[in-house]
N, C-alpha and C. Protein backbone atom coordinates (compact mmCIF):
# COMPACT_ATOMS: atom_id res chain seq x y z
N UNK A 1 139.86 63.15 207.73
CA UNK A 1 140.41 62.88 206.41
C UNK A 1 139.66 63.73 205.38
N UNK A 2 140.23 64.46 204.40
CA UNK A 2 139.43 65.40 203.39
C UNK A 2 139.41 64.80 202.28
N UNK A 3 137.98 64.49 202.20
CA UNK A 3 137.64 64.29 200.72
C UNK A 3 138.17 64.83 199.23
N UNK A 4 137.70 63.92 198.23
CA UNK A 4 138.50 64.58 197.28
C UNK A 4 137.57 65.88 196.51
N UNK A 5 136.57 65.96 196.97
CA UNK A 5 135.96 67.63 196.42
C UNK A 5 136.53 68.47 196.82
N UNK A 6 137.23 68.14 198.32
CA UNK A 6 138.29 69.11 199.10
C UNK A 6 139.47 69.72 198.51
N UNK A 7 139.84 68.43 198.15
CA UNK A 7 141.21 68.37 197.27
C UNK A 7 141.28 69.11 195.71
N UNK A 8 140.54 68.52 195.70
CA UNK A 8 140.56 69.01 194.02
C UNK A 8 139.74 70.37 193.55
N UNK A 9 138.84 71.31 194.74
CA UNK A 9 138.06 72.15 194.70
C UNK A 9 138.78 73.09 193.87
N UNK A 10 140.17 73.84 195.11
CA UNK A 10 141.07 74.59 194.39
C UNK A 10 141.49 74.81 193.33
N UNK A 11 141.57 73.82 192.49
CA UNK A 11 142.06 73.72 191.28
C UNK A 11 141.22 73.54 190.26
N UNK A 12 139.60 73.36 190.17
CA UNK A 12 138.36 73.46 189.75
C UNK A 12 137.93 74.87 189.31
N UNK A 13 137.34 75.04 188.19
CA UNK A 13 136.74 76.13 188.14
C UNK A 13 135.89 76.64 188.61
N UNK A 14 134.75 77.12 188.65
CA UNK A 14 133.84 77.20 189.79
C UNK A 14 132.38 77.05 189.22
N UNK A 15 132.53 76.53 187.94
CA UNK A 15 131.02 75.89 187.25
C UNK A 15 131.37 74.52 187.45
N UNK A 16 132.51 74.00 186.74
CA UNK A 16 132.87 72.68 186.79
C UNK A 16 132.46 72.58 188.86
N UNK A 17 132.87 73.00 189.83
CA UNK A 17 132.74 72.53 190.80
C UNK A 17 131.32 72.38 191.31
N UNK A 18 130.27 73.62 190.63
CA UNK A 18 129.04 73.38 190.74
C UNK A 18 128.48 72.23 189.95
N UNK A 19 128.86 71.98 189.19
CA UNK A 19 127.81 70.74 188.55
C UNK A 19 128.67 69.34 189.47
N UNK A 20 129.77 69.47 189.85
CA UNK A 20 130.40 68.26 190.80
C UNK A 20 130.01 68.45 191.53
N UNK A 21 129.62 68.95 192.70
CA UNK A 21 128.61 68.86 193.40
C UNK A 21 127.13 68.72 193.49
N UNK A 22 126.71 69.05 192.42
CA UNK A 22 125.53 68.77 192.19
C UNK A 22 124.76 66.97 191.93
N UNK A 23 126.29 66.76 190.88
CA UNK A 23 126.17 65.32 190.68
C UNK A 23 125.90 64.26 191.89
N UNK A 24 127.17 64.89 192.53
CA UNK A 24 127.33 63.81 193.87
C UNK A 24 126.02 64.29 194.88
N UNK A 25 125.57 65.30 195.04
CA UNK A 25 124.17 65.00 195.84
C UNK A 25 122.88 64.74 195.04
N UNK A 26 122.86 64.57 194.20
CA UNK A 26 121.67 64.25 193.10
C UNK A 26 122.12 63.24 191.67
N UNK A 27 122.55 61.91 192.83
CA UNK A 27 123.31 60.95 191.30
C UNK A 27 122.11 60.34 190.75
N UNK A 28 122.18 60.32 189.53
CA UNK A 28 120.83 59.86 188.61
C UNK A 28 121.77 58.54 187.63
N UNK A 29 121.62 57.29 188.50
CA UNK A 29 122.08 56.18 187.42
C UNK A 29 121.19 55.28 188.10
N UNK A 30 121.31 54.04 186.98
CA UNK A 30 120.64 52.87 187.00
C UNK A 30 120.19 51.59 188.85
N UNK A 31 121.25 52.10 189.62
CA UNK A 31 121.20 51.95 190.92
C UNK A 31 120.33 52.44 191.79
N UNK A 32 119.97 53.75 191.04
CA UNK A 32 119.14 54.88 192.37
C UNK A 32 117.83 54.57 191.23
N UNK A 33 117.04 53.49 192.13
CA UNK A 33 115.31 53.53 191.29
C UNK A 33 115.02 54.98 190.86
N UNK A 34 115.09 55.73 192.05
CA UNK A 34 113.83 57.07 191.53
C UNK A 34 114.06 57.75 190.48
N UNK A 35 115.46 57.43 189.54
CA UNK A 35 115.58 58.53 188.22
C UNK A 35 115.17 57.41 187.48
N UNK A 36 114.78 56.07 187.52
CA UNK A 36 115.16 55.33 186.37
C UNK A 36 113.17 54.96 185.71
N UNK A 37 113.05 54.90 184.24
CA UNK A 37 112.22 54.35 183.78
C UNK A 37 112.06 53.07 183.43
N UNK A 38 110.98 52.24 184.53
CA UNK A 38 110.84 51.31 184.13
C UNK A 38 110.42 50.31 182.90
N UNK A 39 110.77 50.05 182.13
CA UNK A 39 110.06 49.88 180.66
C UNK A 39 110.09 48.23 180.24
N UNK A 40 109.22 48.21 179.29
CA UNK A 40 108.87 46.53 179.21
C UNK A 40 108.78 46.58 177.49
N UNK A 41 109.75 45.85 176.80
CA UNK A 41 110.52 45.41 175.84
C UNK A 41 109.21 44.03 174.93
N UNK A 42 109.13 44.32 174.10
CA UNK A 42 108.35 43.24 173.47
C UNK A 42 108.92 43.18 171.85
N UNK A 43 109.03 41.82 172.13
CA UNK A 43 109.88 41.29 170.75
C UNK A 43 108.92 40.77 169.96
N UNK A 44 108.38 40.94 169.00
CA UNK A 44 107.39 40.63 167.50
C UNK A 44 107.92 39.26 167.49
N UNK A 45 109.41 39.19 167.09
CA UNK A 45 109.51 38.11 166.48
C UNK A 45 109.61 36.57 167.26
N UNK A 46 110.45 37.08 168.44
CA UNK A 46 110.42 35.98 170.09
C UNK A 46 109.18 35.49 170.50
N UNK A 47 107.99 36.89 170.37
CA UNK A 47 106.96 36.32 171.54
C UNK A 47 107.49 37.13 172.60
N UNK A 48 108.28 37.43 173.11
CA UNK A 48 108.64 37.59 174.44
C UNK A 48 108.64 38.92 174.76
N UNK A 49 108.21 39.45 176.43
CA UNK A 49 107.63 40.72 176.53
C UNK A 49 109.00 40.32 177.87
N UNK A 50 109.94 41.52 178.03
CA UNK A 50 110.98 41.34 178.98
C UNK A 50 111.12 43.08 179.79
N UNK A 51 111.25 43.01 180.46
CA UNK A 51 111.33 44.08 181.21
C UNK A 51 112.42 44.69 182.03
N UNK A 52 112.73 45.96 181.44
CA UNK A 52 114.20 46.24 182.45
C UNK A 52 114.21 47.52 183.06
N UNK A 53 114.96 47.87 184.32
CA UNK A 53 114.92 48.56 185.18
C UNK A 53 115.06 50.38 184.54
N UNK A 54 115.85 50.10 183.23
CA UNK A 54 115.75 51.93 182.81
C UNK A 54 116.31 51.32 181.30
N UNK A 55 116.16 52.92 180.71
CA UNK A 55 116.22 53.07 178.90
C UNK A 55 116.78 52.49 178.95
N UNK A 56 118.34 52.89 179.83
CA UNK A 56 119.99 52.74 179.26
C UNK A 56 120.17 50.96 179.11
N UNK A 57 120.05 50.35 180.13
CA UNK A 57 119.73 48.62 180.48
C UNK A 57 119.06 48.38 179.12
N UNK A 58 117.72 48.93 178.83
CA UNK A 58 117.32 48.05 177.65
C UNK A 58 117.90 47.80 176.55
N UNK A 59 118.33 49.61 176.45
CA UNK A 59 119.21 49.73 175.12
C UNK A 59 120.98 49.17 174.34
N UNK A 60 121.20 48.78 175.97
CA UNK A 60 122.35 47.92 175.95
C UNK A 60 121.80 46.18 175.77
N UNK A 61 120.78 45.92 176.26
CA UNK A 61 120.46 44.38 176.03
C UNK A 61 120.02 44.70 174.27
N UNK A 62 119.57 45.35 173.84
CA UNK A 62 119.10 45.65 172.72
C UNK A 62 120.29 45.93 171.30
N UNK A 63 121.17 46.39 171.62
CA UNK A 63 122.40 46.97 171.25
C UNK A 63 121.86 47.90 170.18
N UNK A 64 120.76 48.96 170.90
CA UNK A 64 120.85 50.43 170.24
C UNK A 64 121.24 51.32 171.01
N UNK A 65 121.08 52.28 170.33
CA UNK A 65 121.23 53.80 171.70
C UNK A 65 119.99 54.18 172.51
N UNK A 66 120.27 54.68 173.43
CA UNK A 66 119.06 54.70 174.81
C UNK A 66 118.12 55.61 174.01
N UNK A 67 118.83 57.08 173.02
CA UNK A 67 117.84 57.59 172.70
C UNK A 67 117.12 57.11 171.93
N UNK A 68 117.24 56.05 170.71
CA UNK A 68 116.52 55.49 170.32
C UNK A 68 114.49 55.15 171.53
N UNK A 69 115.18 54.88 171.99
CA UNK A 69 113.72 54.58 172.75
C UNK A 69 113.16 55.93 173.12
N UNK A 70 114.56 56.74 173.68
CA UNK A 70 113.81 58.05 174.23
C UNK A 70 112.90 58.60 173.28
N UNK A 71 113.19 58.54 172.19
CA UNK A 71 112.83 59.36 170.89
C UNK A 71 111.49 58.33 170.75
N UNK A 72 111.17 57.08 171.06
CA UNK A 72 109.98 56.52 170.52
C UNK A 72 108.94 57.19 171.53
N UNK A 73 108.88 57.43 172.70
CA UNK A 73 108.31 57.67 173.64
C UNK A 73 108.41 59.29 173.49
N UNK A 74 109.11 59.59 173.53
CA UNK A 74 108.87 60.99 172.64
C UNK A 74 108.08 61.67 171.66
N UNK A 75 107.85 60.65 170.98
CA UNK A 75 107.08 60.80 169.32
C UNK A 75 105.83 60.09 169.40
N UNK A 76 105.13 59.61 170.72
CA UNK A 76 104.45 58.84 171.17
C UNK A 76 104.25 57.82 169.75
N UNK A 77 105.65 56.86 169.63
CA UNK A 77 105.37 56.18 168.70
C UNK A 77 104.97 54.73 168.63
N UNK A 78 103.95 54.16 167.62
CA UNK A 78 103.22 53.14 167.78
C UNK A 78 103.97 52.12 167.21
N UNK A 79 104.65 52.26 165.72
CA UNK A 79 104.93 51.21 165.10
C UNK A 79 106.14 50.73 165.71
N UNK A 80 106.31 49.06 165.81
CA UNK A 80 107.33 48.27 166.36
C UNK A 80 108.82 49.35 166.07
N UNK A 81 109.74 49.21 166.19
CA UNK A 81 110.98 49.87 166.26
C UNK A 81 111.58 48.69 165.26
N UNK A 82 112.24 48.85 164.29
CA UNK A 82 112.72 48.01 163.06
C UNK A 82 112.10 46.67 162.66
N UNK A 83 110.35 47.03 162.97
CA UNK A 83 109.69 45.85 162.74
C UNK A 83 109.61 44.96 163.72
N UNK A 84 110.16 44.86 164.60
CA UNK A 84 110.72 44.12 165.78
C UNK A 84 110.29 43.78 167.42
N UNK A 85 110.39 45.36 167.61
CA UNK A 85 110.30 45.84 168.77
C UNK A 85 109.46 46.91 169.50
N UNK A 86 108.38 46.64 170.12
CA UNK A 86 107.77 47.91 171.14
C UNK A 86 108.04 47.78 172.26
N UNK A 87 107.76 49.16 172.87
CA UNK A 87 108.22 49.49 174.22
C UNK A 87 107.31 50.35 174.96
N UNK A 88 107.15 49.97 175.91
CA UNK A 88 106.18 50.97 176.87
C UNK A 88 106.51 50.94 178.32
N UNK A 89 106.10 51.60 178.81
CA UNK A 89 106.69 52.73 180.54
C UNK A 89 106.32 51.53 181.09
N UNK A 90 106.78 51.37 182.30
CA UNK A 90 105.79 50.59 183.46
C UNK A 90 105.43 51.52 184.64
């Protein structure tokens, strides 16, 4: 039975087919541990220090954007995030 990279190769350009292949042998999401940063969430105002498996997870329990954090850890930044919130690697 031929896969659909098979199928659809032909009709692919041939960058678009390199980065589709690339994807599918090197998938980087929240499922596959080894791309993901573990990070631990601490709320000022809760008390509560919570921990989730990568940015994207936090930043959705959080309802900001992932870069938001990327950018704190980026800027090796200290102060809470809207008064609120720090974050650090695990």
């Amino acid at each position: 039975m031929p896969s659909l990279l098979n199928i659809v190769s032909p009709f692919m350009h041939s960058s678009m087919l390199y980065k589709l292949k690339s994807a599918l042998s090197n998938p980087s999401n929240p499922s596959n541990p080894s791309n993901c940063n573990k990070i631990k969430v601490f709320d000022l105002q809760e008390n509560i220090t919570t921990t989730y498996n990568s940015i994207r997870e936090a930043a959705r329990a959080l309802n900001i954007n992932n870069a938001t954090i990327v950018n704190y850890f980026t800027n090796n930044q200290k102060k809470p995030y809207k008064g609120r919130y720090t974050f650090k690697k695990v």
